[in-house]
PDB file of N, CA and C in Angstrom:
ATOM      1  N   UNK A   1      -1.948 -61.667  27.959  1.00  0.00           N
ATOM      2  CA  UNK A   1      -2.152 -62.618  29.020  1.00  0.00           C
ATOM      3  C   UNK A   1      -0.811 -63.299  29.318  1.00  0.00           C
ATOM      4  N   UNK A   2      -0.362 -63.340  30.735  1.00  0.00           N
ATOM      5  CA  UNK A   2       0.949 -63.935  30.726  1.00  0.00           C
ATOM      6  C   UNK A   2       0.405 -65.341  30.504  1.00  0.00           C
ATOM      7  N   UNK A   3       1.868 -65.994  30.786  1.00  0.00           N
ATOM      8  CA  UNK A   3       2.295 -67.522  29.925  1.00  0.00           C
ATOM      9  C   UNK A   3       2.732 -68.187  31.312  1.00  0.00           C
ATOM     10  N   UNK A   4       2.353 -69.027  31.680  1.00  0.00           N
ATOM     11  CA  UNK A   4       2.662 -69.753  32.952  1.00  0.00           C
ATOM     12  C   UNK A   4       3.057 -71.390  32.995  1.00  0.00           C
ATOM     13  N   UNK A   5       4.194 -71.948  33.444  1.00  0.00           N
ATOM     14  CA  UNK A   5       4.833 -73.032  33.506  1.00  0.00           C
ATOM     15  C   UNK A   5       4.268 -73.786  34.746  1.00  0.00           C
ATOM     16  N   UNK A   6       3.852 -75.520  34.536  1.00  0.00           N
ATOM     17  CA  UNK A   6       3.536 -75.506  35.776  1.00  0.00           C
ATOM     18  C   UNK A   6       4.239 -77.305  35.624  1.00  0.00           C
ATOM     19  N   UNK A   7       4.479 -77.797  36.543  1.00  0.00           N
ATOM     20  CA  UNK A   7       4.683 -79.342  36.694  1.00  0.00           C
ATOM     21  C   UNK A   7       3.605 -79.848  37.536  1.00  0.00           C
ATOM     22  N   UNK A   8       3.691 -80.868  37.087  1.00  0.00           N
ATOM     23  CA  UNK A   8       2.417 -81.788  37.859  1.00  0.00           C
ATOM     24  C   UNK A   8       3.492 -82.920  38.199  1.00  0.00           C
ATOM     25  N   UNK A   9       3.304 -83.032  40.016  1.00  0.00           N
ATOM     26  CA  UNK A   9       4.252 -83.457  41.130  1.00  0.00           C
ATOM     27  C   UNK A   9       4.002 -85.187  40.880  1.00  0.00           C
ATOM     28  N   UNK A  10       2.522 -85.323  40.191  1.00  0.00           N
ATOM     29  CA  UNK A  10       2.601 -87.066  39.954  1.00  0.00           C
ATOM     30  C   UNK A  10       3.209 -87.282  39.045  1.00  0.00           C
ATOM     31  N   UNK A  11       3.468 -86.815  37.990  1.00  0.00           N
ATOM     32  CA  UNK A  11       3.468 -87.250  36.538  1.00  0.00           C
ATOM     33  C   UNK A  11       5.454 -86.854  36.071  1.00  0.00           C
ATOM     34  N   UNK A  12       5.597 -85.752  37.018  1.00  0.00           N
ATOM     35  CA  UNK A  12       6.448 -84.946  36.361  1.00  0.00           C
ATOM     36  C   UNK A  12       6.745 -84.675  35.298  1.00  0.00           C
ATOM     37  N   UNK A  13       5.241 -84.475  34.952  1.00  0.00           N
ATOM     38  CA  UNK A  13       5.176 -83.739  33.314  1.00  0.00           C
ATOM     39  C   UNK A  13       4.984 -81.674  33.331  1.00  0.00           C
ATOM     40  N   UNK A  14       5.672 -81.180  32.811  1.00  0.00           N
ATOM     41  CA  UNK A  14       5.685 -79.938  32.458  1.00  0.00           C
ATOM     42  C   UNK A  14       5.018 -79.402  31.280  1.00  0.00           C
ATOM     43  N   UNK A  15       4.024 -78.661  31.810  1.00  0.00           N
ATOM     44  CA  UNK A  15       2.695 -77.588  31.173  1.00  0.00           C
ATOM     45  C   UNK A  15       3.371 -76.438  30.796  1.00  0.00           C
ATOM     46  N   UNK A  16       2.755 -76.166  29.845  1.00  0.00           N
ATOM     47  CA  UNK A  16       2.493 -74.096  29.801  1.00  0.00           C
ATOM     48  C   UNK A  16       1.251 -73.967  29.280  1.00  0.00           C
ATOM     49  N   UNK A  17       1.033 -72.962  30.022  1.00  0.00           N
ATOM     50  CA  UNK A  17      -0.604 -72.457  29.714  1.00  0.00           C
ATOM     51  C   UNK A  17      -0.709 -71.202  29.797  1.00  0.00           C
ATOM     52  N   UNK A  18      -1.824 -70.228  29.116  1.00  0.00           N
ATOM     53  CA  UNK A  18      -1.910 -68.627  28.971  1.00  0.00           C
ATOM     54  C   UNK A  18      -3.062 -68.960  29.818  1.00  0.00           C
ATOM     55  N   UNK A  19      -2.976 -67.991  30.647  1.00  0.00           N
ATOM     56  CA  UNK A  19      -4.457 -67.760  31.970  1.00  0.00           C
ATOM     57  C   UNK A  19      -4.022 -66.301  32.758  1.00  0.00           C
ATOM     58  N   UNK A  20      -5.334 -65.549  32.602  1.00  0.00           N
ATOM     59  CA  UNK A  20      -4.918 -64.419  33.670  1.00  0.00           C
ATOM     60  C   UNK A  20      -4.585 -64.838  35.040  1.00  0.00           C
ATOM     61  N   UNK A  21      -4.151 -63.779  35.970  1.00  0.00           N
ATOM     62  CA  UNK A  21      -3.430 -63.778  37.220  1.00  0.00           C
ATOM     63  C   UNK A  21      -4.880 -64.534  38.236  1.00  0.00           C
ATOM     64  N   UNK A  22      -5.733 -64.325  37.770  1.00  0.00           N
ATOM     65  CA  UNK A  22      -7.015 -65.196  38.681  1.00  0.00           C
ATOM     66  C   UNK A  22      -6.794 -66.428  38.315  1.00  0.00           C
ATOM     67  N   UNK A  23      -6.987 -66.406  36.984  1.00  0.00           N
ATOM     68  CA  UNK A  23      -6.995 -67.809  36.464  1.00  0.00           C
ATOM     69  C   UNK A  23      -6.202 -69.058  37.250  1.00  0.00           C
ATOM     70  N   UNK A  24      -5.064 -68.602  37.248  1.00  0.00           N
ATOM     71  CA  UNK A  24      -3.895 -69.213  37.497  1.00  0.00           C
ATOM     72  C   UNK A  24      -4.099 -69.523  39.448  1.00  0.00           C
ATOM     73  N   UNK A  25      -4.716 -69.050  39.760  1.00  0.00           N
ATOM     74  CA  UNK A  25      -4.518 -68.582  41.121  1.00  0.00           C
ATOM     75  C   UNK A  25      -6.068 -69.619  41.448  1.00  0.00           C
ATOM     76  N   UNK A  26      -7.039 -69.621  40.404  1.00  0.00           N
ATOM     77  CA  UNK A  26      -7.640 -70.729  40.667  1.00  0.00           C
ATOM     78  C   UNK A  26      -7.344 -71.993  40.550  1.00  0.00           C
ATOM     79  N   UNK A  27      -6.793 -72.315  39.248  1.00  0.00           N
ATOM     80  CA  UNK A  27      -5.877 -73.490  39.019  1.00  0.00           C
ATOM     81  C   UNK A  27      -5.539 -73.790  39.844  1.00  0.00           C
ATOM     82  N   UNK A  28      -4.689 -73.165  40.584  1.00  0.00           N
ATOM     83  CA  UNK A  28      -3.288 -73.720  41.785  1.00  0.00           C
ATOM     84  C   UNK A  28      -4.485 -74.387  42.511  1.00  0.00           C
ATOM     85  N   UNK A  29      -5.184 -73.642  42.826  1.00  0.00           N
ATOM     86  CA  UNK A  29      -6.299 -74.079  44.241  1.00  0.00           C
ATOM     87  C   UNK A  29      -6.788 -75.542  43.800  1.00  0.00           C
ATOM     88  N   UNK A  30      -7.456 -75.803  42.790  1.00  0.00           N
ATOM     89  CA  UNK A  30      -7.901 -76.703  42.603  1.00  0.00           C
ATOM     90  C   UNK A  30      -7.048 -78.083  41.845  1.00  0.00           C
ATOM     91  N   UNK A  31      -5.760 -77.741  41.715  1.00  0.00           N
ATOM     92  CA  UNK A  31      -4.604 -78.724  41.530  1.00  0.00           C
ATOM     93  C   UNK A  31      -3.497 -78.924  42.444  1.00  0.00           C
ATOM     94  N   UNK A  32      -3.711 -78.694  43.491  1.00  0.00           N
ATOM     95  CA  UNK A  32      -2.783 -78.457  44.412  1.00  0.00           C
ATOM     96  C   UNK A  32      -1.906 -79.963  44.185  1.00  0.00           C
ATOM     97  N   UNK A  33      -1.854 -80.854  43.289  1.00  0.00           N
ATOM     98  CA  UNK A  33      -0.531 -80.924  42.854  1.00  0.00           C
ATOM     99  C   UNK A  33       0.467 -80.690  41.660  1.00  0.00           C
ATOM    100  N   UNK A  34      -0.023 -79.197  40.883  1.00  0.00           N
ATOM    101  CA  UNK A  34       0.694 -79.085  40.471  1.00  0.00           C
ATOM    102  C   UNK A  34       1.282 -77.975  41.378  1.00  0.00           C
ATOM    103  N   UNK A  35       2.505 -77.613  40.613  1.00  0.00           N
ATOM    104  CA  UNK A  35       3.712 -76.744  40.867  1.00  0.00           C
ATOM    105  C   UNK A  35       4.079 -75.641  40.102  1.00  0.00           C
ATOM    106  N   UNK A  36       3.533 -74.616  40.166  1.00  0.00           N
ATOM    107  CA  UNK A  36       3.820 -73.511  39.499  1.00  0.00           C
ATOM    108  C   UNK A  36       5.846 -73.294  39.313  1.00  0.00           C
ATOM    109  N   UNK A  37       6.426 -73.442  38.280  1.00  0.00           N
ATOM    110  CA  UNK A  37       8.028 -73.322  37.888  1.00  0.00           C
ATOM    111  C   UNK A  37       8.069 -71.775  37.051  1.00  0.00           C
ATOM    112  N   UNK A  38       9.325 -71.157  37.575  1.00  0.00           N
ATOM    113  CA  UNK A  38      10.024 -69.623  36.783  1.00  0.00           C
ATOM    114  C   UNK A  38       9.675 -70.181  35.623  1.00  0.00           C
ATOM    115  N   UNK A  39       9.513 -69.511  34.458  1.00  0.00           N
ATOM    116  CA  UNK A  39       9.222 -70.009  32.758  1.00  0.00           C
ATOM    117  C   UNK A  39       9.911 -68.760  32.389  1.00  0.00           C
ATOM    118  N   UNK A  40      10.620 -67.959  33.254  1.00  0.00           N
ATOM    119  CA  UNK A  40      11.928 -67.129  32.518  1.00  0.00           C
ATOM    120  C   UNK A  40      11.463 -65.698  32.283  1.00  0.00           C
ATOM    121  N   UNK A  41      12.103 -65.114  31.334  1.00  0.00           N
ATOM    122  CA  UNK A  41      11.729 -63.694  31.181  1.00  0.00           C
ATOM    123  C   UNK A  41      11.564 -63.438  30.054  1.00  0.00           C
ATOM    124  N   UNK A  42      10.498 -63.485  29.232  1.00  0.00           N
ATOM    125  CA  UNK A  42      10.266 -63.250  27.978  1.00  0.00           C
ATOM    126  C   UNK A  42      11.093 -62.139  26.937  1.00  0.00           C
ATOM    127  N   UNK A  43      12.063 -62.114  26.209  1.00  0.00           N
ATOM    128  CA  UNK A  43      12.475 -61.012  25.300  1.00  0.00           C
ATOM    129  C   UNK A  43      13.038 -59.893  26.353  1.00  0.00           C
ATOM    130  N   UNK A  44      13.314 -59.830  27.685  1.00  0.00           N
ATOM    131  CA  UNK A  44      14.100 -59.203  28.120  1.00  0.00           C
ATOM    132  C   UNK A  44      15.141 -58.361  28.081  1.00  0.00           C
ATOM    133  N   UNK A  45      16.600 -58.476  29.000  1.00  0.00           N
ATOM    134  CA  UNK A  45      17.466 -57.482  27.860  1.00  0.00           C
ATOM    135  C   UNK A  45      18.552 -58.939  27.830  1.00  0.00           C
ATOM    136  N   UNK A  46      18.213 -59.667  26.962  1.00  0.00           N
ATOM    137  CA  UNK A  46      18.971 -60.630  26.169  1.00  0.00           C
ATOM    138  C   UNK A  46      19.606 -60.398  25.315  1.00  0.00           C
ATOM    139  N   UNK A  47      20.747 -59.989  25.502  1.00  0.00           N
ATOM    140  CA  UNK A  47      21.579 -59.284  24.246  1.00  0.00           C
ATOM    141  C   UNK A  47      21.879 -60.410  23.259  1.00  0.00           C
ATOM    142  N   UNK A  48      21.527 -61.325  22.611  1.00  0.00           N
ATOM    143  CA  UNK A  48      21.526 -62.101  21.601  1.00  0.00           C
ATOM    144  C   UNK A  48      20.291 -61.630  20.642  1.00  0.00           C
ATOM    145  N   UNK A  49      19.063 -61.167  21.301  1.00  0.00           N
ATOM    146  CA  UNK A  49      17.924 -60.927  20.983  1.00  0.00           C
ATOM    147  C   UNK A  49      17.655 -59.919  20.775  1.00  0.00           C
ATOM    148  N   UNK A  50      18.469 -58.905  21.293  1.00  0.00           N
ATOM    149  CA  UNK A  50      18.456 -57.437  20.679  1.00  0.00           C
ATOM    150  C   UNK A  50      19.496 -57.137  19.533  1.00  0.00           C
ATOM    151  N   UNK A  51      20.552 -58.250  19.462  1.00  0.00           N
ATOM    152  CA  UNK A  51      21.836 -58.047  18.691  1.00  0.00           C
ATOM    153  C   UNK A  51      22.965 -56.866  19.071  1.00  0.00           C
ATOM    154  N   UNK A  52      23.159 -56.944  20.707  1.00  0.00           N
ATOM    155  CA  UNK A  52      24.127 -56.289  20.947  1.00  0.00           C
ATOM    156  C   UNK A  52      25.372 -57.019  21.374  1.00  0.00           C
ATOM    157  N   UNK A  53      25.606 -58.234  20.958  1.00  0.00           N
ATOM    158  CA  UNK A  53      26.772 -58.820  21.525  1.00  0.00           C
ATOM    159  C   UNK A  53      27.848 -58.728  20.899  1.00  0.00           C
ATOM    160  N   UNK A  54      29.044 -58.659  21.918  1.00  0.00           N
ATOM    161  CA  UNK A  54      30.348 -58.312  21.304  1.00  0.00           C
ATOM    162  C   UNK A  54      30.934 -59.292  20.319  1.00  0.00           C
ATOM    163  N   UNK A  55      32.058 -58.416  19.889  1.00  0.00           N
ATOM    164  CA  UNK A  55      32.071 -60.036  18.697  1.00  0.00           C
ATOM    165  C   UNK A  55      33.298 -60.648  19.224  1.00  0.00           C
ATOM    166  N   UNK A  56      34.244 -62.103  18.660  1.00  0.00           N
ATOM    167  CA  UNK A  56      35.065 -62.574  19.570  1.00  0.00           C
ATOM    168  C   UNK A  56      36.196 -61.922  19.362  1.00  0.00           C
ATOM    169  N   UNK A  57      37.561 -62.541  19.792  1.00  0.00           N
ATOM    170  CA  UNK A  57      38.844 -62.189  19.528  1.00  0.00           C
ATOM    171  C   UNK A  57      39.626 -62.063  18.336  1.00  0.00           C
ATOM    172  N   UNK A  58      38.977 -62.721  17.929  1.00  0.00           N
ATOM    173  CA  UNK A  58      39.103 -62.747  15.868  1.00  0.00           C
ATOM    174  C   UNK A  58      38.701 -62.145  15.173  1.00  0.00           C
ATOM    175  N   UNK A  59      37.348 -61.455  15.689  1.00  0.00           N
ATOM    176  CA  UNK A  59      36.706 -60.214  14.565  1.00  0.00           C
ATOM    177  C   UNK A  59      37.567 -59.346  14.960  1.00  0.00           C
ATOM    178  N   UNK A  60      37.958 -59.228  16.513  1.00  0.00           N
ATOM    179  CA  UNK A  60      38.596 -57.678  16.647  1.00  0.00           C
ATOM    180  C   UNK A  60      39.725 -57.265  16.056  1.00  0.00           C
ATOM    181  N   UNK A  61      40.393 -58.744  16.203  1.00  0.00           N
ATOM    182  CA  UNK A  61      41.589 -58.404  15.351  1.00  0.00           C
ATOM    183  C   UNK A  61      41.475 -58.003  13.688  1.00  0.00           C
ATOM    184  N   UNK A  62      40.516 -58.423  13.033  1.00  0.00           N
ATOM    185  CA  UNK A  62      40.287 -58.280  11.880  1.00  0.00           C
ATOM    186  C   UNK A  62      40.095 -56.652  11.764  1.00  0.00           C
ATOM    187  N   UNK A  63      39.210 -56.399  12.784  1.00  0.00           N
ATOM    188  CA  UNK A  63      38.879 -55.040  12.474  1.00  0.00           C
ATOM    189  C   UNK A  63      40.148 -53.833  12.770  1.00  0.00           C
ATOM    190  N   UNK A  64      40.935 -54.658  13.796  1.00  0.00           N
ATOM    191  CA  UNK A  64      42.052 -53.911  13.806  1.00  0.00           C
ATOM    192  C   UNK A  64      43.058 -53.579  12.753  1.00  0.00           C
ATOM    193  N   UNK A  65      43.183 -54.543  11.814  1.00  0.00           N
ATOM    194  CA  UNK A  65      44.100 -54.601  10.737  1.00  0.00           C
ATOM    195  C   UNK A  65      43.017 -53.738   9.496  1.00  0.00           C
ATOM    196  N   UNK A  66      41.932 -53.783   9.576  1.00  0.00           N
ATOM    197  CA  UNK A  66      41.501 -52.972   9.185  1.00  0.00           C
ATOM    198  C   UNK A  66      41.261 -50.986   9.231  1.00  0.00           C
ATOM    199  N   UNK A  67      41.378 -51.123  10.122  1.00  0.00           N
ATOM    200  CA  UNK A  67      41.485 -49.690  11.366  1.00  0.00           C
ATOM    201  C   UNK A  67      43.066 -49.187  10.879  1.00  0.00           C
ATOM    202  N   UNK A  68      43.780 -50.181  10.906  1.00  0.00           N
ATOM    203  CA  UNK A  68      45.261 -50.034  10.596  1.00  0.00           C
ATOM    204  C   UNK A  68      45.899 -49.697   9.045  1.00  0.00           C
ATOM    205  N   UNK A  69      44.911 -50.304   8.203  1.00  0.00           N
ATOM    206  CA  UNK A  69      44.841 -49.418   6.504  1.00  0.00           C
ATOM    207  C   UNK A  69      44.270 -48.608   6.362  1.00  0.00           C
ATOM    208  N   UNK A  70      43.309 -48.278   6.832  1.00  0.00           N
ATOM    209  CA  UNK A  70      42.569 -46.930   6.777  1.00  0.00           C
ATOM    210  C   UNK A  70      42.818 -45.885   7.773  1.00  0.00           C
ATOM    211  N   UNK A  71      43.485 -45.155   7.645  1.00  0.00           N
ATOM    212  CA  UNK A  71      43.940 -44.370   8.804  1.00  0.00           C
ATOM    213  C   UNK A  71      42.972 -43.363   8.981  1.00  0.00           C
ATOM    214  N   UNK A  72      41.958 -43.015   8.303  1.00  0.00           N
ATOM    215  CA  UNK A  72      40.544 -41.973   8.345  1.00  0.00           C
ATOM    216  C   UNK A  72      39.224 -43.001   9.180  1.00  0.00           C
ATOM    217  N   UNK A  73      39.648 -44.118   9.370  1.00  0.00           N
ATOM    218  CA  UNK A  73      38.926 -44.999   9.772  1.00  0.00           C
ATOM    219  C   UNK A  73      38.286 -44.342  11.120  1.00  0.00           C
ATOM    220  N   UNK A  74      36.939 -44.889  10.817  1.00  0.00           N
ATOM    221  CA  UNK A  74      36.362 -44.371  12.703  1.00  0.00           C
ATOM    222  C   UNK A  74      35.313 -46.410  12.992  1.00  0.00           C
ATOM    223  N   UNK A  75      36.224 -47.027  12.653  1.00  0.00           N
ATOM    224  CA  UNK A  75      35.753 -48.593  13.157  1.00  0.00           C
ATOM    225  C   UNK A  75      35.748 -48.644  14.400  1.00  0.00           C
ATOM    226  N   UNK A  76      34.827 -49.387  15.037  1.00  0.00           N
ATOM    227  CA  UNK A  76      34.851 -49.366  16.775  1.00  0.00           C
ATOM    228  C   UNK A  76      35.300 -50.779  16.739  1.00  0.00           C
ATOM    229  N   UNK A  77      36.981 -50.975  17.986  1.00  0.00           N
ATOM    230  CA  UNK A  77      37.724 -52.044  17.474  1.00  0.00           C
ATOM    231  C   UNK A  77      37.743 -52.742  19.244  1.00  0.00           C
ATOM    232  N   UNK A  78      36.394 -51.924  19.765  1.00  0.00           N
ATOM    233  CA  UNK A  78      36.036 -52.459  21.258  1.00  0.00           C
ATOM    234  C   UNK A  78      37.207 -52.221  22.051  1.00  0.00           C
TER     235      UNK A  78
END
């Protein structure tokens, strides 16, 4: 069941609630002041969250001086 963000325009207080695509579609109708808000993209391709992010300027160099004693080395130095 998706996950849906909504504000309520008196209060400006911010909801989340699980409701199917009717559900939600009744809600609206019968709250017409709240405000359905983006609530994002769940687990997407967030490379923090998959663990593909590069590393900084300091690992590389590390790995370079590493790469650089081992001459059989196959280190990926990006």
């Amino acid at each position: 069941m998706p996950t849906y963000k909504f504000l309520n325009t008196k209060t400006n207080e911010e909801i989340i609630d699980f409701m199917t695509i009717t559900e939600r579609d009744t809600f609206l109708k019968e709250n017409p002041h709240m405000q359905q808000l983006i609530h994002g993209f769940p687990g997407g391709a967030d490379p923090t969250r998959v663990g593909r992010v590069k590393p900084d300027d300091n690992f590389k160099d590390l790995l370079k001086e590493i790469k650089g004693k081992h001459y059989k080395s196959n280190i990926n130095t990006w």
